[in-house]
PDB file of N, CA and C in Angstrom:
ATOM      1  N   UNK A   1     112.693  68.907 132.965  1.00  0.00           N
ATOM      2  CA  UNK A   1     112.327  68.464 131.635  1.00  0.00           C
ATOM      3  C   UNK A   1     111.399  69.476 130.962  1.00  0.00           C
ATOM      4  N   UNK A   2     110.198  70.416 131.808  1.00  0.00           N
ATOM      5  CA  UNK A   2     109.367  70.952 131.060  1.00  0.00           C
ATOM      6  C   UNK A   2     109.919  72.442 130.794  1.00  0.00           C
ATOM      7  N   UNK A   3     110.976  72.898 131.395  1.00  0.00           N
ATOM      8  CA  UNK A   3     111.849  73.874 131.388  1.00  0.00           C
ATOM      9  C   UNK A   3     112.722  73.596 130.164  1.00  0.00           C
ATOM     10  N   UNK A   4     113.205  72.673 129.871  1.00  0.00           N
ATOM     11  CA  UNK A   4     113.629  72.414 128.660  1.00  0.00           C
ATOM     12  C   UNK A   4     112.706  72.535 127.275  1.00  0.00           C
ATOM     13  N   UNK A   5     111.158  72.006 127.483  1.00  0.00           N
ATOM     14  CA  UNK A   5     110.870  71.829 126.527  1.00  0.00           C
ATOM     15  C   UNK A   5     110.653  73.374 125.995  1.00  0.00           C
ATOM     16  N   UNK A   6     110.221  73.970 127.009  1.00  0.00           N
ATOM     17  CA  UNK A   6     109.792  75.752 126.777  1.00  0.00           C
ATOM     18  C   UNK A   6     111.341  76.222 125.840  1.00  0.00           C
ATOM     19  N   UNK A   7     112.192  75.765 126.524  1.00  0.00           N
ATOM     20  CA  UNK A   7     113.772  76.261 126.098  1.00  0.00           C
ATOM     21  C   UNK A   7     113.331  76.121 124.314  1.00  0.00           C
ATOM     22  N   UNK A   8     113.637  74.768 124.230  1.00  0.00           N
ATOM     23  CA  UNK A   8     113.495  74.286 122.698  1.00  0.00           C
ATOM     24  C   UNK A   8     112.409  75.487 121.885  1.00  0.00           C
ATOM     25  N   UNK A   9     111.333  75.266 122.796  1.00  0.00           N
ATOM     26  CA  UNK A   9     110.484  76.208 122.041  1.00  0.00           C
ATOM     27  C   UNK A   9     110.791  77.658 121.820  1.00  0.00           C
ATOM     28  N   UNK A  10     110.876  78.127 122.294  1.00  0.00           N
ATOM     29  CA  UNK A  10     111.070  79.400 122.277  1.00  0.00           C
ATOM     30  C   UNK A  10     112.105  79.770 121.008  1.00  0.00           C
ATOM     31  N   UNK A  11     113.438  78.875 121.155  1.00  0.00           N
ATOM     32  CA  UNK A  11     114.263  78.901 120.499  1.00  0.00           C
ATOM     33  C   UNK A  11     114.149  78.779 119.140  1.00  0.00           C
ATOM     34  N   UNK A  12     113.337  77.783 118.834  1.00  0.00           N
ATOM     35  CA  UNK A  12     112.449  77.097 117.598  1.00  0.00           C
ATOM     36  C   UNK A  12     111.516  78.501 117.070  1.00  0.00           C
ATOM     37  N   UNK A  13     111.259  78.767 118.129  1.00  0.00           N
ATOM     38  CA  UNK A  13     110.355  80.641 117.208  1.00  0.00           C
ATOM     39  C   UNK A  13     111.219  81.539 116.998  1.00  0.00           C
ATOM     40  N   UNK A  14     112.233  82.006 117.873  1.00  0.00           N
ATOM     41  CA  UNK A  14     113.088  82.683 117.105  1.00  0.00           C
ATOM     42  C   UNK A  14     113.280  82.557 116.270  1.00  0.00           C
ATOM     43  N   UNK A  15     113.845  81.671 115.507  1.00  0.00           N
ATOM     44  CA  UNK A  15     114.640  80.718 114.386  1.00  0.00           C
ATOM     45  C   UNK A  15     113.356  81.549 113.475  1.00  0.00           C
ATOM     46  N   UNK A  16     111.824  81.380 113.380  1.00  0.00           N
ATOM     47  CA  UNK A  16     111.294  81.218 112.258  1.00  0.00           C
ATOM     48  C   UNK A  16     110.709  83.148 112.648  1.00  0.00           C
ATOM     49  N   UNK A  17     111.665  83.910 113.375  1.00  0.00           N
ATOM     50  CA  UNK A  17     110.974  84.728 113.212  1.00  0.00           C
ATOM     51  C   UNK A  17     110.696  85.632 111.786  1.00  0.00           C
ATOM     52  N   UNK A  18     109.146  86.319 111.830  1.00  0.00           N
ATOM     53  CA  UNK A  18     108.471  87.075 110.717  1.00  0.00           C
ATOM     54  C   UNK A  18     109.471  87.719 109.944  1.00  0.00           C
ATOM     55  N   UNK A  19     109.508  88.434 108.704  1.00  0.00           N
ATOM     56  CA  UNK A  19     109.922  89.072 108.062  1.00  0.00           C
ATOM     57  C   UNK A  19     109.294  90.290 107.422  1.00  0.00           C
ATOM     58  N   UNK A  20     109.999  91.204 107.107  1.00  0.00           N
ATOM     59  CA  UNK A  20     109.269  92.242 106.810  1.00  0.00           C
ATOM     60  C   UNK A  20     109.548  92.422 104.860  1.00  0.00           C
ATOM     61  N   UNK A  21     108.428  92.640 104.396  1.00  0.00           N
ATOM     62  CA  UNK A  21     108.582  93.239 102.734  1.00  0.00           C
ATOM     63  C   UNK A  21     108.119  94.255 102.359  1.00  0.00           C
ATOM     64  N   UNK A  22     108.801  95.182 101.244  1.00  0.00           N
ATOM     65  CA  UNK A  22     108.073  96.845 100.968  1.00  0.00           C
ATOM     66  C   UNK A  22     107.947  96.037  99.489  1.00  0.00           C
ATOM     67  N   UNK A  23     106.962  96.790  99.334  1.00  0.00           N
ATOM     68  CA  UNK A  23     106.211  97.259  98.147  1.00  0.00           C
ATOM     69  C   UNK A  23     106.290  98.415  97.664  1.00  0.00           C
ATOM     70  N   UNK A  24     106.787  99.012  96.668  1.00  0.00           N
ATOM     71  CA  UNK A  24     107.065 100.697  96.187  1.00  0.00           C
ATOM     72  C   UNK A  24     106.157 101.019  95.380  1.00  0.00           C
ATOM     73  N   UNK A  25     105.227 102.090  95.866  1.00  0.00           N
ATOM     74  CA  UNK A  25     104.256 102.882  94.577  1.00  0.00           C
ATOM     75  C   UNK A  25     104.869 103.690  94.041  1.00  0.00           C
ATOM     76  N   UNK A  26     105.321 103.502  92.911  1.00  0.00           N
ATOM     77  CA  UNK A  26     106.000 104.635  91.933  1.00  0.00           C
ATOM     78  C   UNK A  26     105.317 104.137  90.483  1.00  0.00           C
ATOM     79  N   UNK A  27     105.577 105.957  89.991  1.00  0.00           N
ATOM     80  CA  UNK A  27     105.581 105.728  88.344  1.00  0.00           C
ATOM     81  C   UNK A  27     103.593 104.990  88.143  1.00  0.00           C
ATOM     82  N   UNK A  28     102.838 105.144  88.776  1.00  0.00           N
ATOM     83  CA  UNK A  28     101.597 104.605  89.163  1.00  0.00           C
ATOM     84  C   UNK A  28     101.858 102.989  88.814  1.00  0.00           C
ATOM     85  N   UNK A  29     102.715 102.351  89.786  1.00  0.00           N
ATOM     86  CA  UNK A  29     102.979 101.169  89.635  1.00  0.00           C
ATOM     87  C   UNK A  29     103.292 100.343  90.646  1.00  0.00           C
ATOM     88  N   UNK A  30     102.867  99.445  91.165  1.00  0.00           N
ATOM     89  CA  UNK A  30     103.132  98.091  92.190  1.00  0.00           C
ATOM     90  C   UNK A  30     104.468  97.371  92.241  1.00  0.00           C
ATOM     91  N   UNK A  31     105.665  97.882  92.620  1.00  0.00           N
ATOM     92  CA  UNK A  31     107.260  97.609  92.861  1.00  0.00           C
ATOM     93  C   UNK A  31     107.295  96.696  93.996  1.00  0.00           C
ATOM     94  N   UNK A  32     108.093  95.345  93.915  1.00  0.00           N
ATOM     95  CA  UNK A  32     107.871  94.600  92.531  1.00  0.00           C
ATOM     96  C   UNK A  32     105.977  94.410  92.461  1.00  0.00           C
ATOM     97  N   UNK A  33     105.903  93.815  91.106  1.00  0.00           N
ATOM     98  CA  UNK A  33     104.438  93.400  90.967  1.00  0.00           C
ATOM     99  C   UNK A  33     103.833  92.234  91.572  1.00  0.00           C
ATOM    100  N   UNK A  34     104.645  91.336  91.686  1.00  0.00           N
ATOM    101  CA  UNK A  34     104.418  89.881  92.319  1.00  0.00           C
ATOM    102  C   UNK A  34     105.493  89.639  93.492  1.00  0.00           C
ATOM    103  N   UNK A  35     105.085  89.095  94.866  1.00  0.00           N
ATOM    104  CA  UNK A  35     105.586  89.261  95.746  1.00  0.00           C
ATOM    105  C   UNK A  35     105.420  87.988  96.466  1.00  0.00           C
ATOM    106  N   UNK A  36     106.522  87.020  97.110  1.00  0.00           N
ATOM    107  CA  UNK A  36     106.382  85.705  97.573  1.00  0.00           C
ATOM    108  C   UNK A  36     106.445  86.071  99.081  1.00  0.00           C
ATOM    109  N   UNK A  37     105.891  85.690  99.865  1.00  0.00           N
ATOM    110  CA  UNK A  37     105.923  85.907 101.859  1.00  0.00           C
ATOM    111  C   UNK A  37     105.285  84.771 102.510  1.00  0.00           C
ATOM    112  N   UNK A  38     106.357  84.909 103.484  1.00  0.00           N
ATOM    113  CA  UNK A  38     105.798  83.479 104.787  1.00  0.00           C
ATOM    114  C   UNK A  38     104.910  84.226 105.491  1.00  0.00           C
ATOM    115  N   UNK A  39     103.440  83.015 105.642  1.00  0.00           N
ATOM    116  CA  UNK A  39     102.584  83.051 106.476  1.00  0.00           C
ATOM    117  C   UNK A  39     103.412  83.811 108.073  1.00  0.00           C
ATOM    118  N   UNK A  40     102.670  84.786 108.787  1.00  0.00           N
ATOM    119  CA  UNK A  40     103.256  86.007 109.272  1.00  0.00           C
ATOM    120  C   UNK A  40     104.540  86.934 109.202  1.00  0.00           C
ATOM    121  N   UNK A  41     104.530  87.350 107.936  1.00  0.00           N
ATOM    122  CA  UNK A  41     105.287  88.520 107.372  1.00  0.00           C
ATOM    123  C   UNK A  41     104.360  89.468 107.344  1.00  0.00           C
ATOM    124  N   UNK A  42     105.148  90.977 107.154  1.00  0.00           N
ATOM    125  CA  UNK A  42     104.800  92.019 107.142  1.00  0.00           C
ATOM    126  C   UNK A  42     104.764  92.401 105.955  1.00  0.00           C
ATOM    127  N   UNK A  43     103.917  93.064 104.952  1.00  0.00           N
ATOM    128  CA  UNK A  43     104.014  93.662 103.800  1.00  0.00           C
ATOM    129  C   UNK A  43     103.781  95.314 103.991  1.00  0.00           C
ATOM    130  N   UNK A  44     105.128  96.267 103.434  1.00  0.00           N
ATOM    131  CA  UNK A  44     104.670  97.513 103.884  1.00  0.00           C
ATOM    132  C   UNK A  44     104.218  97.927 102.272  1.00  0.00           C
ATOM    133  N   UNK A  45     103.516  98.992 102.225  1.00  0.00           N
ATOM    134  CA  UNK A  45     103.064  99.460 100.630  1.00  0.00           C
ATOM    135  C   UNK A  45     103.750 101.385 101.022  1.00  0.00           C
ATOM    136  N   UNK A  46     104.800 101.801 100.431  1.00  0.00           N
ATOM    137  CA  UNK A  46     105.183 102.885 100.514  1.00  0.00           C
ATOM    138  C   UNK A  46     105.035 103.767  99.296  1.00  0.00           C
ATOM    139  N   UNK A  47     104.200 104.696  99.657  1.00  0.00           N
ATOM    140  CA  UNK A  47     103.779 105.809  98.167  1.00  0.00           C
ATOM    141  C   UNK A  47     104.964 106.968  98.025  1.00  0.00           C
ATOM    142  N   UNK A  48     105.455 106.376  96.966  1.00  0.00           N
ATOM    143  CA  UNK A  48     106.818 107.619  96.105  1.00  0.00           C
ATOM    144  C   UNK A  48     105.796 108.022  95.070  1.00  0.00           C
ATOM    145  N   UNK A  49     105.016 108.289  94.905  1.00  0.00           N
ATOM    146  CA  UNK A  49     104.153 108.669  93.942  1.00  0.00           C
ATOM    147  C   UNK A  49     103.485 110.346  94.135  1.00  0.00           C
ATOM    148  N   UNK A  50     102.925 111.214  93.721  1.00  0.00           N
ATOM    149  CA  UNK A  50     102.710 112.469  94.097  1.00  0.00           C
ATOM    150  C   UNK A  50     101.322 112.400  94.208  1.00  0.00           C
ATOM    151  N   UNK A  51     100.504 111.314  94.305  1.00  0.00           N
ATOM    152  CA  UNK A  51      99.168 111.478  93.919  1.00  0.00           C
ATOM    153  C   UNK A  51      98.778 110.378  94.996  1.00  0.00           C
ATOM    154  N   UNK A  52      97.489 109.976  95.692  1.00  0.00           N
ATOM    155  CA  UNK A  52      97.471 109.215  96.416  1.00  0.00           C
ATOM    156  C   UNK A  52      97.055 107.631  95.693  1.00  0.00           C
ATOM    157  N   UNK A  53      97.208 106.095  96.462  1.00  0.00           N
ATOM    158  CA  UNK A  53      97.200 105.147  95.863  1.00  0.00           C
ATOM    159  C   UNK A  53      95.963 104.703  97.310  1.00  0.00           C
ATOM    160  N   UNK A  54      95.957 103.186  96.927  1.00  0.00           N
ATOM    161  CA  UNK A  54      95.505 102.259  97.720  1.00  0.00           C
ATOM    162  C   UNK A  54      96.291 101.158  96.927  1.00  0.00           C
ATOM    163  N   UNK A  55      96.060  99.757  98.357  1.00  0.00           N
ATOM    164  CA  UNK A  55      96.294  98.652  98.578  1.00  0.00           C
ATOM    165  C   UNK A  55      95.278  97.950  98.715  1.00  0.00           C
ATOM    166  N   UNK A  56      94.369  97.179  98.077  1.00  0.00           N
ATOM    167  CA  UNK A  56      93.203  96.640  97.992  1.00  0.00           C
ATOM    168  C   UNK A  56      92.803  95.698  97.309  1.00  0.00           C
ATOM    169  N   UNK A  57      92.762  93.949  98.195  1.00  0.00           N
ATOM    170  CA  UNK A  57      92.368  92.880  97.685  1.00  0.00           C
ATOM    171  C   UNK A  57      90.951  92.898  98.583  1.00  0.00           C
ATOM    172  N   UNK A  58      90.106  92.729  97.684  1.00  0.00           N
ATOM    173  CA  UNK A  58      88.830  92.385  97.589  1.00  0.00           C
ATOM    174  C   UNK A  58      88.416  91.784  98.359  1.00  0.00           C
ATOM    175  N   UNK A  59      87.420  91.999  99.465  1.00  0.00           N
ATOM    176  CA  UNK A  59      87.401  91.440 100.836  1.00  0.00           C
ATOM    177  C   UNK A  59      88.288  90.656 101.613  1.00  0.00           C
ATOM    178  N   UNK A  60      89.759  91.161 102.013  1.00  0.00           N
ATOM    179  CA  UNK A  60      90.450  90.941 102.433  1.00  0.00           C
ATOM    180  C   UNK A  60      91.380  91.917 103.423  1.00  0.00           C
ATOM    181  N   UNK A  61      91.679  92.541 102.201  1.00  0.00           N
ATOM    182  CA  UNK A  61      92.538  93.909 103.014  1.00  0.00           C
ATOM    183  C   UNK A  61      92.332  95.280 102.202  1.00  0.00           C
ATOM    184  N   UNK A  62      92.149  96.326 102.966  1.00  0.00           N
ATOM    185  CA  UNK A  62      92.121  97.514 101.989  1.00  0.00           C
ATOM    186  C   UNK A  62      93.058  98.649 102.991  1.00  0.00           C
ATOM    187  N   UNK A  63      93.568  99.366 102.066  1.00  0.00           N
ATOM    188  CA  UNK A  63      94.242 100.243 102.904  1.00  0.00           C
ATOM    189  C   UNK A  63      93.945 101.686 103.626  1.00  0.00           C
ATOM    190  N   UNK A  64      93.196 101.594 102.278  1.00  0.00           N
ATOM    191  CA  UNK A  64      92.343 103.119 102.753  1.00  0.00           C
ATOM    192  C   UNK A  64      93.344 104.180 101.536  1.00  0.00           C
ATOM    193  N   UNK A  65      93.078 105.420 101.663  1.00  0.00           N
ATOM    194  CA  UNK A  65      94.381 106.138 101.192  1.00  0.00           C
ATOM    195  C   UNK A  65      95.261 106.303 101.530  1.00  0.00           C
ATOM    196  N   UNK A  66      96.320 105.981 100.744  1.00  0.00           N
ATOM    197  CA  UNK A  66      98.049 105.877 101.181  1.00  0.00           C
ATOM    198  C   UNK A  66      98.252 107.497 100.630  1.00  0.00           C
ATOM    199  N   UNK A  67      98.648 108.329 101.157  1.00  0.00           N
ATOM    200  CA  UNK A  67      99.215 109.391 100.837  1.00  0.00           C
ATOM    201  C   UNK A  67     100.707 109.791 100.570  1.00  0.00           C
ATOM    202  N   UNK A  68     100.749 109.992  99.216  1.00  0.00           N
ATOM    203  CA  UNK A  68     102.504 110.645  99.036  1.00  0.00           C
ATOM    204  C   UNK A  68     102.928 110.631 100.066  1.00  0.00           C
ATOM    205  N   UNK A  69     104.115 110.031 100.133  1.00  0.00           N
ATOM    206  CA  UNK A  69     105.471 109.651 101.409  1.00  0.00           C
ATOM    207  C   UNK A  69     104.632 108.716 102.515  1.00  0.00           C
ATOM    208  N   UNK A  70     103.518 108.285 102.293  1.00  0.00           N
ATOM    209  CA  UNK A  70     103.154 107.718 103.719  1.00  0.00           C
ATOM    210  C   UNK A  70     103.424 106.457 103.497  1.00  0.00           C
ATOM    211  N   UNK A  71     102.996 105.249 104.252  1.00  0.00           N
ATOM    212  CA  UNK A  71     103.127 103.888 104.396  1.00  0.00           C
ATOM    213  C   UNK A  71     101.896 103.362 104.828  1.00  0.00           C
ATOM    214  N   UNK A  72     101.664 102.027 104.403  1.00  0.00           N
ATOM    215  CA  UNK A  72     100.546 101.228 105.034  1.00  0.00           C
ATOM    216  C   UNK A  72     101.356  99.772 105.102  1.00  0.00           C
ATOM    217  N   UNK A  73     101.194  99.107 106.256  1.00  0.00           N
ATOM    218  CA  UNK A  73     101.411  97.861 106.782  1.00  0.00           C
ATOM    219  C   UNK A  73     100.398  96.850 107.043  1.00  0.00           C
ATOM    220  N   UNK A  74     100.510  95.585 106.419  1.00  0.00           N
ATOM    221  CA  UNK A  74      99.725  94.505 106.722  1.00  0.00           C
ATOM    222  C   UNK A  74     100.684  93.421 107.086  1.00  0.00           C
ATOM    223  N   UNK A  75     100.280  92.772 108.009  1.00  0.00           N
ATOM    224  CA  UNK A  75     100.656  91.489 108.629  1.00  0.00           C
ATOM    225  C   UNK A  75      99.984  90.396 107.941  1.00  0.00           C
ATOM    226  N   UNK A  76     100.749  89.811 107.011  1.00  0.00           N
ATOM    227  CA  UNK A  76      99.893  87.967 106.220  1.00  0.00           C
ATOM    228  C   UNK A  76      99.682  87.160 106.854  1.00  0.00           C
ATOM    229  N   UNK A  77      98.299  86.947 107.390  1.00  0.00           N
ATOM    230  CA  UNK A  77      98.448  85.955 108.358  1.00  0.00           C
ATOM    231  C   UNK A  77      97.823  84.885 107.647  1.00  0.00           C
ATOM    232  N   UNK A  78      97.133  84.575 106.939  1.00  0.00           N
ATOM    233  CA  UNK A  78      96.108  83.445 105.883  1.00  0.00           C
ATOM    234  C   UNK A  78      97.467  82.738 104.999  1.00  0.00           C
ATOM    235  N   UNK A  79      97.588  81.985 104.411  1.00  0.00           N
ATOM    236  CA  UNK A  79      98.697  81.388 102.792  1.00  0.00           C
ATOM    237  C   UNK A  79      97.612  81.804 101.720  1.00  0.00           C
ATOM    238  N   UNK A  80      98.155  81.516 100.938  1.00  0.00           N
ATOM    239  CA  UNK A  80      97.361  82.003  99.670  1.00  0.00           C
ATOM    240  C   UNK A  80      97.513  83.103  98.847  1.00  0.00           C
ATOM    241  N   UNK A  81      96.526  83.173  97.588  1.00  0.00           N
ATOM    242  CA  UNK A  81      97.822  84.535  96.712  1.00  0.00           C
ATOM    243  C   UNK A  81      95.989  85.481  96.763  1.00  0.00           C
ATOM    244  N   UNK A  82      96.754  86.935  97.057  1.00  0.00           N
ATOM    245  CA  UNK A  82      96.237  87.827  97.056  1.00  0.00           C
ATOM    246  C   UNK A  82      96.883  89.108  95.967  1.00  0.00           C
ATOM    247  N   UNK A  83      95.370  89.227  95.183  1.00  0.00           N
ATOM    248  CA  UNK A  83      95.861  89.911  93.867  1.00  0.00           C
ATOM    249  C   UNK A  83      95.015  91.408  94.898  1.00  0.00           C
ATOM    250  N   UNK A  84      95.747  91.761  94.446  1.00  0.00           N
ATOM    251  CA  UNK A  84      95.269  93.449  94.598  1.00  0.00           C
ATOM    252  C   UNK A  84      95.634  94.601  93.424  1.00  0.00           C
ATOM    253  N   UNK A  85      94.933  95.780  93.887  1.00  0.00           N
ATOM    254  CA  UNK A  85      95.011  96.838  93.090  1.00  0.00           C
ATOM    255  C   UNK A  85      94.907  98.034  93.533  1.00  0.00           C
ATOM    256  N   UNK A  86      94.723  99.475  92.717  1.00  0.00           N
ATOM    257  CA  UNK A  86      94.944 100.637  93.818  1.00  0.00           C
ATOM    258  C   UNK A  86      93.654 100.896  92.855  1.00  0.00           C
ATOM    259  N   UNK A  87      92.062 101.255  93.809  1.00  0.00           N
ATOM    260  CA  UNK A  87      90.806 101.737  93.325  1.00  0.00           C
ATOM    261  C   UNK A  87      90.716 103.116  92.911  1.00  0.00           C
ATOM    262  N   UNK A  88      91.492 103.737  93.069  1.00  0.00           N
ATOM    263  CA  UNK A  88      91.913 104.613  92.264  1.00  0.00           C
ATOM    264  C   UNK A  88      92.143 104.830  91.276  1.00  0.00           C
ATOM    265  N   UNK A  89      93.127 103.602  91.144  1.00  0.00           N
ATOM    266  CA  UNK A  89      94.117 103.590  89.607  1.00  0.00           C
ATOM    267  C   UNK A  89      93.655 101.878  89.028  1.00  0.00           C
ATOM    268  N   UNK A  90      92.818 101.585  88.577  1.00  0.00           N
ATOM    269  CA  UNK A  90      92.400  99.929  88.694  1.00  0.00           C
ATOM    270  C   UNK A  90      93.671  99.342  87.541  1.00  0.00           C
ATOM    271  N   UNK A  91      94.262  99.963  86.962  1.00  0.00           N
ATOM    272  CA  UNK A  91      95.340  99.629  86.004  1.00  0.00           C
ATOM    273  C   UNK A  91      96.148  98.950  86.900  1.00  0.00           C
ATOM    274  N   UNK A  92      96.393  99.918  88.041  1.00  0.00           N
ATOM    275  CA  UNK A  92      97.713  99.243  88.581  1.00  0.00           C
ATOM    276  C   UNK A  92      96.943  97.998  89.339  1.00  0.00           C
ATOM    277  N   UNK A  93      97.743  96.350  89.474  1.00  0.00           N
ATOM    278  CA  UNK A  93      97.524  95.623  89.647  1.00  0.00           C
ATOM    279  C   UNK A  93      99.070  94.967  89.844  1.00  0.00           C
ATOM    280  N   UNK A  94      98.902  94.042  91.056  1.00  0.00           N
ATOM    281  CA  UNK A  94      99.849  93.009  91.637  1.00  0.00           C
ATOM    282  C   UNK A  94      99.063  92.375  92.464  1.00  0.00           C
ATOM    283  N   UNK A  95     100.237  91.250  92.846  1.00  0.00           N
ATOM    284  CA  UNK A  95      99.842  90.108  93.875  1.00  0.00           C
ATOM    285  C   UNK A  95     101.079  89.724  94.535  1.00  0.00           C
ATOM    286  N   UNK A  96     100.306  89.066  95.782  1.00  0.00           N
ATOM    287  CA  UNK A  96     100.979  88.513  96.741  1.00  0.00           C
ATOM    288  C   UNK A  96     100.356  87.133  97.138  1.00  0.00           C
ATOM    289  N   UNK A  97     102.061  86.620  96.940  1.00  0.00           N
ATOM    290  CA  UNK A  97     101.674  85.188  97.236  1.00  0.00           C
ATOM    291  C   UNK A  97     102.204  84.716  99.126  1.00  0.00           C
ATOM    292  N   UNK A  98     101.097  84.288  99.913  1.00  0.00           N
ATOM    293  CA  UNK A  98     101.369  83.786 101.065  1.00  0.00           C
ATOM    294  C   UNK A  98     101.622  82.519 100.787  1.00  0.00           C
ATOM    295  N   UNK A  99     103.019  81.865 101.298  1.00  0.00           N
ATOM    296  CA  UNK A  99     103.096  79.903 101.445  1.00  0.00           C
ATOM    297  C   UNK A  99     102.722  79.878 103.017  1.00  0.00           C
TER     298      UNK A  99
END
């Protein structure tokens, strides 16, 4: 019976496994701008841009500098909407919504 229940389980996490989402810095801009993700998804932030960016909600997550062609990855683990911006560029602005 408790061999079963592990079975179920396991199976039951597969089913809801994480997902991954990009974010595109281009054009000094947040692609898309608003972004919907399940509590543990991946959000990648990829710079097509020639100049460097950041990823940065306000005591939450910061990326540091993303450099032309590089990537930065965060794992959502909280729900809730996280607005960010690149401190660099404070124009550019988006959000992400965790359910």
């Amino acid at each position: 019976m408790r061999s079963l229940l592990v079975i179920a389980l396991v199976t039951t996490g597969a089913a809801l496994a994480a997902s991954s989402h990009e974010v595109k810095i281009a054009g000094m801009q947040f692609v898309p701008p608003t972004i919907q993700v399940q509590r543990g998804d991946t959000v990648t932030w990829r710079n097509a841009d020639v100049v460097p960016h950041t990823a940065t909600a306000a005591g939450k997550f910061d990326s540091g500098a993303i450099a032309p062609g590089k990537t930065f990855s965060r794992k959502m683990d909280q729900p809730g909407p996280y607005d960010y911006i690149c401190t660099y560029h404070p124009g550019m602005k988006a959000r992400i919504e965790v359910k």
